[in-house]
C-alpha atoms as a PDB file:
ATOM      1  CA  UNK A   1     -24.115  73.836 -37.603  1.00  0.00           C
ATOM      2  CA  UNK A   2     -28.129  73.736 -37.017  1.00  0.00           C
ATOM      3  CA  UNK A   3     -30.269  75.471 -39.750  1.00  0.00           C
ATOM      4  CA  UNK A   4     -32.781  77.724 -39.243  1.00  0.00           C
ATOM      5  CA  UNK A   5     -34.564  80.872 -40.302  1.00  0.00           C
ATOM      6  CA  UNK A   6     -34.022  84.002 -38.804  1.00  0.00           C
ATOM      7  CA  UNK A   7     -37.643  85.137 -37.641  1.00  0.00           C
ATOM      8  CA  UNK A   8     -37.292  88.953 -36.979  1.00  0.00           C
ATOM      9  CA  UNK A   9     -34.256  91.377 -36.674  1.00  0.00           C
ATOM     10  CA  UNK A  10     -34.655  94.916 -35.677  1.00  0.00           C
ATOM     11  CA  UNK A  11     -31.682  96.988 -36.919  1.00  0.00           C
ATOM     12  CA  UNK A  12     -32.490 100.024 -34.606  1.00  0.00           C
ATOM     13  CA  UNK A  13     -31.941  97.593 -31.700  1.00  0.00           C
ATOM     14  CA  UNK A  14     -29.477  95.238 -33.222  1.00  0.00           C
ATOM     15  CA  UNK A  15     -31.539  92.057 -31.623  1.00  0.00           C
ATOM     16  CA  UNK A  16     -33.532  89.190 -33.577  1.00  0.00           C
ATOM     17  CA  UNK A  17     -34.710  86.012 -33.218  1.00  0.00           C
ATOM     18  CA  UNK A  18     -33.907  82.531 -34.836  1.00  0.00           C
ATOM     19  CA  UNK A  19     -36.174  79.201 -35.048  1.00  0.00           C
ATOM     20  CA  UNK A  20     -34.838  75.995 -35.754  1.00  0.00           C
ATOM     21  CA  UNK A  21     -36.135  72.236 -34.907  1.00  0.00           C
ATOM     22  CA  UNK A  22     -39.087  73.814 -32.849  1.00  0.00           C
ATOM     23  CA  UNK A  23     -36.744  76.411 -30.525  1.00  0.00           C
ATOM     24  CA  UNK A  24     -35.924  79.773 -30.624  1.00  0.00           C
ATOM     25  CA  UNK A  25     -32.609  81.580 -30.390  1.00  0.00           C
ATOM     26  CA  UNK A  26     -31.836  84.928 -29.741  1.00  0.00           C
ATOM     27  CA  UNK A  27     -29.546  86.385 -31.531  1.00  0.00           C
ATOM     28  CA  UNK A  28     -27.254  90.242 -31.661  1.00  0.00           C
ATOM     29  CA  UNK A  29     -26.042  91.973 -34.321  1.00  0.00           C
ATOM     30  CA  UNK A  30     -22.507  91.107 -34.235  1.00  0.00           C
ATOM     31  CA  UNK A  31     -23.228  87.549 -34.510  1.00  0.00           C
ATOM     32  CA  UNK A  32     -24.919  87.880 -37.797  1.00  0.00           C
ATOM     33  CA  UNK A  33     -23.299  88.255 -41.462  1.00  0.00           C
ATOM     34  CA  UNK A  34     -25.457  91.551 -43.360  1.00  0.00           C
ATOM     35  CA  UNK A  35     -26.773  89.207 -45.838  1.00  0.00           C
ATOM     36  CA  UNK A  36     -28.657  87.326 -43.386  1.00  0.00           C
ATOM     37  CA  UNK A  37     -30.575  90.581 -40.851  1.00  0.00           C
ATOM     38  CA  UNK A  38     -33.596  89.876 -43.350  1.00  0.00           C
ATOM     39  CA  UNK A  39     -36.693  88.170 -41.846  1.00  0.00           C
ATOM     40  CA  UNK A  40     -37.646  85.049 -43.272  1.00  0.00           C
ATOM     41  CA  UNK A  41     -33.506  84.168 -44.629  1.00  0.00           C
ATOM     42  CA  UNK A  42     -32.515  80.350 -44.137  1.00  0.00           C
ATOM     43  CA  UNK A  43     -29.317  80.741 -41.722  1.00  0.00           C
ATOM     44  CA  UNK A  44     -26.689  78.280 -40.719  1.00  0.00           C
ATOM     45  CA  UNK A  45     -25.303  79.517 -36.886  1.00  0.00           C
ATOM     46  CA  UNK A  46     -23.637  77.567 -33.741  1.00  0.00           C
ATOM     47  CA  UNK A  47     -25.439  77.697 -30.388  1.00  0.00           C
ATOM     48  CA  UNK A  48     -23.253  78.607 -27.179  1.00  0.00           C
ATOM     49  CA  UNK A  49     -24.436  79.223 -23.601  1.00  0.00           C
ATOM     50  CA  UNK A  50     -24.345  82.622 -22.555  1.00  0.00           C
ATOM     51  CA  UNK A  51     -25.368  83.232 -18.986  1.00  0.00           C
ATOM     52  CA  UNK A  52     -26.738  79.927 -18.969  1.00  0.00           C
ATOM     53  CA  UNK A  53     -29.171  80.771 -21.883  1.00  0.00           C
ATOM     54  CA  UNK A  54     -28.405  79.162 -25.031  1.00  0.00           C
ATOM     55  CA  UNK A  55     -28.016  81.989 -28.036  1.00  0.00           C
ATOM     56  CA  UNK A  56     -27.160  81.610 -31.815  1.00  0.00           C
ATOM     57  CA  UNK A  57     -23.541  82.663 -32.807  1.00  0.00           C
ATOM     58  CA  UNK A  58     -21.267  83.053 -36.093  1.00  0.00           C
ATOM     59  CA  UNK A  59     -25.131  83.187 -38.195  1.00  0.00           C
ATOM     60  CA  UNK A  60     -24.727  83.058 -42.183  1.00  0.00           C
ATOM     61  CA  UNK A  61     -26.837  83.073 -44.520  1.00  0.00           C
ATOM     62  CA  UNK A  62     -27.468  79.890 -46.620  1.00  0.00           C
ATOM     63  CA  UNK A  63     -26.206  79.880 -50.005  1.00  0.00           C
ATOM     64  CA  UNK A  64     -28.958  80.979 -52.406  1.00  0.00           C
ATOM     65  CA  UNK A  65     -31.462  82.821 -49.877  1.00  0.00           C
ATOM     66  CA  UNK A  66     -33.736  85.462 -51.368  1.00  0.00           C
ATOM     67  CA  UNK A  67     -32.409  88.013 -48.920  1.00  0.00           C
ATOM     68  CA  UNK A  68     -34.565  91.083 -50.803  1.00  0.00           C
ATOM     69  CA  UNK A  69     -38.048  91.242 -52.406  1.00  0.00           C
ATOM     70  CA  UNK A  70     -36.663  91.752 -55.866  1.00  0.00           C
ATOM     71  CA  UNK A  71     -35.250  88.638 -56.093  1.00  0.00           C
ATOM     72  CA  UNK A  72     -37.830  86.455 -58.280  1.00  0.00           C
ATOM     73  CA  UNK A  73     -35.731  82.972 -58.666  1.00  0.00           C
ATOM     74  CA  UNK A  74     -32.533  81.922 -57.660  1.00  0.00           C
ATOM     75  CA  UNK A  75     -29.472  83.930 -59.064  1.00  0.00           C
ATOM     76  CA  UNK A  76     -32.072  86.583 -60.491  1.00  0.00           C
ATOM     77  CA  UNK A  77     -31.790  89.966 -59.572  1.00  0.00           C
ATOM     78  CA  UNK A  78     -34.560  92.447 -61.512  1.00  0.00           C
END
């Protein structure tokens, strides 16, 4: 599983966008665990070809991610 860090997500559309190692993946809703739909979250996901176009699949979100603004340090909420 590459990591990477999930760039944008728009929940009205359900799309977003992943970098890792330089390349972007797109990415859908369904394909990504809650916890990780927040911009800037270090994700774990597979890659499969879709149409030909590579696209990230079964996304979570790396243990220990600051997945809100209130989160100051690790294991802290406030």
């Amino acid at each position: 599983m590459p990591n990477g860090v999930m760039l944008w997500f728009d929940a009205g559309s359900g799309d977003g966008r992943i970098e890792a190692s330089g390349r972007q993946y797109p990415v859908h809703e369904y394909d990504v665990e809650p916890r990780a739909r927040t911009a800037g979250a270090r994700v774990h996901f597979d890659v499969e070809r879709v149409k030909g176009v590579p696209v990230a699949v079964r996304v979570t979100a790396v243990p220990g991610t600051r997945t809100t603004t209130r989160q100051r340090r690790y294991g802290d909420l406030t």
